[in-house]
Protein backbone atom coordinates (compact mmCIF):
# COMPACT_ATOMS: atom_id res chain seq x y z
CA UNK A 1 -113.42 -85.24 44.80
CA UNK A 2 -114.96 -84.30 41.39
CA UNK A 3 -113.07 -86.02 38.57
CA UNK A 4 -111.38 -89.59 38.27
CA UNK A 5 -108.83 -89.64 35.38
CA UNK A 6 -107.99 -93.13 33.86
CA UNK A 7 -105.10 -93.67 31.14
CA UNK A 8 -105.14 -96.71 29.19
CA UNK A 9 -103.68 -98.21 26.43
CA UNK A 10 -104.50 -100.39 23.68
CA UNK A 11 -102.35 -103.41 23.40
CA UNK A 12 -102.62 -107.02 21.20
CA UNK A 13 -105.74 -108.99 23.43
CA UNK A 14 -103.56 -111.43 26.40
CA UNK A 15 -105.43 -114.32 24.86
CA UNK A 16 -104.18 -114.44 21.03
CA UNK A 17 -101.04 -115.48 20.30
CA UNK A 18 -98.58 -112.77 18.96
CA UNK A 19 -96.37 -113.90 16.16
CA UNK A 20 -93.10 -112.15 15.06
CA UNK A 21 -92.93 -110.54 11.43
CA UNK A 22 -91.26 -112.66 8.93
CA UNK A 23 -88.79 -109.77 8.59
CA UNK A 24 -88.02 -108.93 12.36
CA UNK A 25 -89.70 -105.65 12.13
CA UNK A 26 -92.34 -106.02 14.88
CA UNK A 27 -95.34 -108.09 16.02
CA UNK A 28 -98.24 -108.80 13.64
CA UNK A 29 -101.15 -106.62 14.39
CA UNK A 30 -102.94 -107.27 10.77
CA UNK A 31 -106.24 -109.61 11.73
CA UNK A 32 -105.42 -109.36 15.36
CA UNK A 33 -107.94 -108.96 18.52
CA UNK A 34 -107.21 -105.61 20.16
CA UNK A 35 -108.14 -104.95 23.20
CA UNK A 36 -107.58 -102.42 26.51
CA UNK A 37 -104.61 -103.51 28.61
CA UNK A 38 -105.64 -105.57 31.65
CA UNK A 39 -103.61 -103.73 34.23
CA UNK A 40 -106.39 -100.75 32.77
CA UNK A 41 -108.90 -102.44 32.81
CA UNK A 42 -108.14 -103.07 36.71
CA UNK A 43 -107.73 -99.21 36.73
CA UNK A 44 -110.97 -98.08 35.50
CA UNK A 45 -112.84 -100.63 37.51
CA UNK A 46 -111.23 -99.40 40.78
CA UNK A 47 -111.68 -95.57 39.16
CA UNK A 48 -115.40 -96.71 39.06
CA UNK A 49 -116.12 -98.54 42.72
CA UNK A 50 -114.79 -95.19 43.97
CA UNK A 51 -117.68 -93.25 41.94
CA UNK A 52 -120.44 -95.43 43.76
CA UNK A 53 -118.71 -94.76 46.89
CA UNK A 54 -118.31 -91.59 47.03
CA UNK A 55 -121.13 -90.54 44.42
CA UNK A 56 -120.89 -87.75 42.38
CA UNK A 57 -117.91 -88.28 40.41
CA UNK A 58 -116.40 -88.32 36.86
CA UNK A 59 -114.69 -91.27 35.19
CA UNK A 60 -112.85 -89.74 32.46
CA UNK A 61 -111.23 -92.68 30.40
CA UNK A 62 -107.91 -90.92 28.17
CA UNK A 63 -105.80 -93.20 25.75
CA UNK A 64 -103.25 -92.17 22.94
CA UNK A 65 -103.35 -94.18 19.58
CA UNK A 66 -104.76 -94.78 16.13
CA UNK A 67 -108.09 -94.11 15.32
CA UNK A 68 -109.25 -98.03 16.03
CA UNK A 69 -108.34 -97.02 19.44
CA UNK A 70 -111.93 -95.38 19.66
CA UNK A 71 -113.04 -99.20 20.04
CA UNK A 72 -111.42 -99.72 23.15
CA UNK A 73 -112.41 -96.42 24.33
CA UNK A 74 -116.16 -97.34 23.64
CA UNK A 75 -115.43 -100.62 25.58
CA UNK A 76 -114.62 -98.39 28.51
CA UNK A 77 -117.24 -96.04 28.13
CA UNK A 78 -119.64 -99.46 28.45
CA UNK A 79 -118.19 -100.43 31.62
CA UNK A 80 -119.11 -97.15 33.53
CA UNK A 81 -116.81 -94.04 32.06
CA UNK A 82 -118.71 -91.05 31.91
CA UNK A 83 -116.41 -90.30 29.25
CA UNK A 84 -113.27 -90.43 26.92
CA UNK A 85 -110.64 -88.80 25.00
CA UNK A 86 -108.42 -90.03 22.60
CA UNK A 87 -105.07 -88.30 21.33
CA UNK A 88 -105.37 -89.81 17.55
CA UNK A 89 -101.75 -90.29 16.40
CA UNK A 90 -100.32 -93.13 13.90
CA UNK A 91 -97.08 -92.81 15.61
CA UNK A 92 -95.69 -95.32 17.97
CA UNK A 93 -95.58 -93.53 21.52
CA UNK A 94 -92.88 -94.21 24.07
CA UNK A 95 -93.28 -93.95 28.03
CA UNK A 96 -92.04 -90.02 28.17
CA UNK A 97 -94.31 -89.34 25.17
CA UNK A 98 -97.31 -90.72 26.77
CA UNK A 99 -96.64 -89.00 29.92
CA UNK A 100 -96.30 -85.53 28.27
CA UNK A 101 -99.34 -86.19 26.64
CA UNK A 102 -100.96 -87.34 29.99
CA UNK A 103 -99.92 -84.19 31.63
CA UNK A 104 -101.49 -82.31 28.86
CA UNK A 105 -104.68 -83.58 29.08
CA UNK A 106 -104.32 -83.56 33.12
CA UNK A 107 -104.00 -79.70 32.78
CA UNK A 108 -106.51 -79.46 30.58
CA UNK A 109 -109.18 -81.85 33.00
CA UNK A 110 -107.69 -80.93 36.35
CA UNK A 111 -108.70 -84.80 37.77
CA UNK A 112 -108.38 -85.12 41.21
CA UNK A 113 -106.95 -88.50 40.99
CA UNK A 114 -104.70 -90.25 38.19
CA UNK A 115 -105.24 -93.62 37.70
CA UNK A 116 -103.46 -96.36 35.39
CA UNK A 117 -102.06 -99.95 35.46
CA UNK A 118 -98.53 -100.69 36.95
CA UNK A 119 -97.46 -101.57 33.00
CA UNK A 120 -98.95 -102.37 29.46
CA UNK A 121 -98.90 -105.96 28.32
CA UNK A 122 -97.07 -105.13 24.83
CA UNK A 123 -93.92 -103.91 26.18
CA UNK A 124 -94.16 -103.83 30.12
CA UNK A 125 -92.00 -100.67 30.48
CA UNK A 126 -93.58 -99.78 33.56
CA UNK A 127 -92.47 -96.02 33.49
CA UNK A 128 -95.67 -94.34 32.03
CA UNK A 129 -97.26 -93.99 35.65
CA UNK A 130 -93.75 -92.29 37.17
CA UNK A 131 -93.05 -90.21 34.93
CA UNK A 132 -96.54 -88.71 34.49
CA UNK A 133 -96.01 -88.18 38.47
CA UNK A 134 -92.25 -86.55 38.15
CA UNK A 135 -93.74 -84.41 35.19
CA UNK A 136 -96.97 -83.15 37.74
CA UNK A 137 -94.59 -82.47 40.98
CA UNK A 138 -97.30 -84.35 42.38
CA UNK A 139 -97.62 -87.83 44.80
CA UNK A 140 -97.18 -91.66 43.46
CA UNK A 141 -98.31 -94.87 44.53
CA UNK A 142 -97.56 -98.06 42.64
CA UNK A 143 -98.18 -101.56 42.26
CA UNK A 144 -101.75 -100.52 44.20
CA UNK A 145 -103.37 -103.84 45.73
CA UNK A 146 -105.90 -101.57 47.75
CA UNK A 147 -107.10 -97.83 47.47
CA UNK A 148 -109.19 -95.86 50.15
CA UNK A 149 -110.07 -92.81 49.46
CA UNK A 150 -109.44 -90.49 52.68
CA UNK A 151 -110.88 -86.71 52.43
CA UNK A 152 -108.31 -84.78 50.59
CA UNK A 153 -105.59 -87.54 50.80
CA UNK A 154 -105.07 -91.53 49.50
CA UNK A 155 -104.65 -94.65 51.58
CA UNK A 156 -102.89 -96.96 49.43
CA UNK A 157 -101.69 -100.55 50.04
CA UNK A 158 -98.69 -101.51 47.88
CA UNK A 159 -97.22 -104.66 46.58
CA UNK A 160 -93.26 -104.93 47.38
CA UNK A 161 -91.13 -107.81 47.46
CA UNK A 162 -91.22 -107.96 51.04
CA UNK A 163 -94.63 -107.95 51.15
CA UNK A 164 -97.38 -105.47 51.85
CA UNK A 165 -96.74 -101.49 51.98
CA UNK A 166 -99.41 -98.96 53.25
CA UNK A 167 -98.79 -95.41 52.58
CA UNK A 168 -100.48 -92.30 52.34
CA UNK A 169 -99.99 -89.79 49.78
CA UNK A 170 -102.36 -86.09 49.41
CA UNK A 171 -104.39 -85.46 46.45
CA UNK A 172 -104.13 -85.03 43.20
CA UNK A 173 -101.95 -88.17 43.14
CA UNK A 174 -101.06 -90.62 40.66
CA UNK A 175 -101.56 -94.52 41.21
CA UNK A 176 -100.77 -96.89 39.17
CA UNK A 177 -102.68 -100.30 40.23
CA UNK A 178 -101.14 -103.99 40.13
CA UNK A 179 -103.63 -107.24 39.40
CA UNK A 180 -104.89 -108.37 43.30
CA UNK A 181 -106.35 -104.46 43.77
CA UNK A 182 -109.70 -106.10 41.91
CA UNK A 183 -111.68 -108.21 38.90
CA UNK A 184 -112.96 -105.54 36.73
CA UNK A 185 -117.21 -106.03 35.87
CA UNK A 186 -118.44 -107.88 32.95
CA UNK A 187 -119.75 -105.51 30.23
CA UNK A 188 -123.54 -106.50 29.38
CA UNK A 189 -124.74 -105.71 25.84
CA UNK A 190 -127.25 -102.85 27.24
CA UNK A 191 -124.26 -101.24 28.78
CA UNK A 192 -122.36 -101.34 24.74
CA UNK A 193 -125.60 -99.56 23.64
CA UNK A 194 -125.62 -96.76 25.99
CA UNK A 195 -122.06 -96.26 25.24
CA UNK A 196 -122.33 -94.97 21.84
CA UNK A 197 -124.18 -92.32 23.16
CA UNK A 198 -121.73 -90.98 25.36
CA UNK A 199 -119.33 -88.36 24.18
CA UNK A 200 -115.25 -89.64 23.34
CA UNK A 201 -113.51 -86.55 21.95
CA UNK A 202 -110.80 -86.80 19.20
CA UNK A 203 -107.85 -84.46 19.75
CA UNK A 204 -103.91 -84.46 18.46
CA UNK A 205 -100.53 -84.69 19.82
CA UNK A 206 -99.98 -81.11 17.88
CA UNK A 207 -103.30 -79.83 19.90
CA UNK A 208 -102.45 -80.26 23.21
CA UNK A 209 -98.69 -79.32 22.20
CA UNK A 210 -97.00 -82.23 22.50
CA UNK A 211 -94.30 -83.24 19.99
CA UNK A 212 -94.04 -87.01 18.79
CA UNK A 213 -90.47 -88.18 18.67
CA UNK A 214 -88.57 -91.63 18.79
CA UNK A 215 -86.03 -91.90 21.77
CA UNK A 216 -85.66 -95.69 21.32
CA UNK A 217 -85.00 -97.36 18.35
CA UNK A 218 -85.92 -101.33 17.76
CA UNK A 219 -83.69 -102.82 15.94
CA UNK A 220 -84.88 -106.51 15.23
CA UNK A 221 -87.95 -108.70 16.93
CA UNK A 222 -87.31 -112.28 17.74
CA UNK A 223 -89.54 -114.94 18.78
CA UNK A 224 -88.73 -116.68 21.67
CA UNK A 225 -86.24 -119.89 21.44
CA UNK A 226 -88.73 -122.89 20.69
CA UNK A 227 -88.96 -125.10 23.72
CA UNK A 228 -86.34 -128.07 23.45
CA UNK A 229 -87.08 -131.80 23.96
CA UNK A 230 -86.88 -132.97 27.42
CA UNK A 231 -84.75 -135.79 28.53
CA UNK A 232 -85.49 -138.48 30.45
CA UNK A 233 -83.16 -140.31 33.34
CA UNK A 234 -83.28 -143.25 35.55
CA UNK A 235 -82.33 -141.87 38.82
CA UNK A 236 -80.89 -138.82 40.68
CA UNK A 237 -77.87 -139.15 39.79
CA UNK A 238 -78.22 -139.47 35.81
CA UNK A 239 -80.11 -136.36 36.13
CA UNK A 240 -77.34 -134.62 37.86
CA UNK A 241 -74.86 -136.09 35.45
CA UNK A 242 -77.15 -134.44 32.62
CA UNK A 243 -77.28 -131.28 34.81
CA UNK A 244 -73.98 -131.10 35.07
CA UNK A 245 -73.05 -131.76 31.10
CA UNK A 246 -75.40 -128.72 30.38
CA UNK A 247 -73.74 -126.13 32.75
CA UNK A 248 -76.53 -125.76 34.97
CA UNK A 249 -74.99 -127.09 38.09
């Protein structure tokens, strides 16, 4: 194994809370923390406890975005990326997009292992990961809670509903990782330092022949309903009376 490829995306930080436009078009990104989606943050960190296990290895970290994306990028390159590429773009980029975009870089890098989380906080599509895969003709695991590395192939254990699923797939693979597979490492200010040092490349969409279109079309953004008073009852059956009244039973 020579080269670890990590895709990640940059998404409105999990701990600010996102406010509708006045107008419906969209969430409010003026003023707002940015920061790398956690599910990618999990990725790299896995992408990087495989490098010290198996030694000489190279964390590549990719994303797609504007040019403030170089930010996130650097954060990655502080935690442990050797180092990153962004595909610049001002356009919004769907799943398929991303994937395309994805593949071109993975034929351009030839990693020997894909890695990126299950889904992006923003608009948890969850179809990034499996459609880079269908696009490659090559192996997927997803939901990863546990990745072991096994000469040319992958041990992965998966979350499912019924529990815990351990397959196998050959490398190059794609994985896409789920929040129980780790805690991804603090980033220490000597770490930021050494990061602007290390090289993130700025390509296009148009360089690495992709072309940027809109398959989905938002039409309106609502906030969510506003939480309504609770009531309170006396006994059981007042509160199955009210139950009852409301549709609910």
């Amino acid at each position: 194994m020579q080269k670890l490829m990590v895709c990640m995306k940059r998404v409105v930080d999990y701990n600010v809370r996102v406010r509708v436009k006045p107008d419906g078009g969209g969430v409010m990104l003026d003023g707002v923390k940015m920061s790398l989606n956690p599910f990618d943050e999990i990725a790299l960190e896995e992408a990087l406890r495989i490098k010290e296990r198996v030694g000489t290895v190279e964390v590549l970290a990719v994303s797609i975005g504007v040019a403030d994306t170089q930010q996130q990028l650097r954060t990655a390159l502080a935690m442990g990326a050797d180092r990153a590429v962004l595909v610049q773009t001002d356009t919004a980029v769907e799943p398929l997009i991303a994937a395309q975009t994805f593949l071109a870089l993975v034929k351009k890098e030839n990693p020997d292992l894909v890695l990126l989380g299950k889904q992006a906080i923003d608009d948890d599509a969850n179809q990034t990961g499996q459609m880079l895969a269908a696009l490659w003709d090559r192996p997927q695991a997803t939901y990863a809670s546990k990745v072991e590395i096994k000469g040319s192939a992958v041990q992965v254990t998966r979350e499912v509903d019924a529990g815990l699923e351990t397959i196998e797939v050959d490398l190059p693979a794609v994985i896409t990782v789920d929040l129980r597979l780790n805690e991804p490492r603090y980033v220490k200010l000597p770490d930021i330092m050494k990061a602007k040092k290390k090289p993130l490349e700025v390509t296009s969409l148009d360089a690495l022949g992709v072309a940027a279109g809109q398959l989905i079309k938002t039409v309106k953004t609502d906030p969510p309903p506003q939480r309504q008073k609770g009531v309170m009852v006396k006994d059981v059956a007042e509160l199955v009376g009210v139950l009852k009244q409301k549709g609910l039973i």
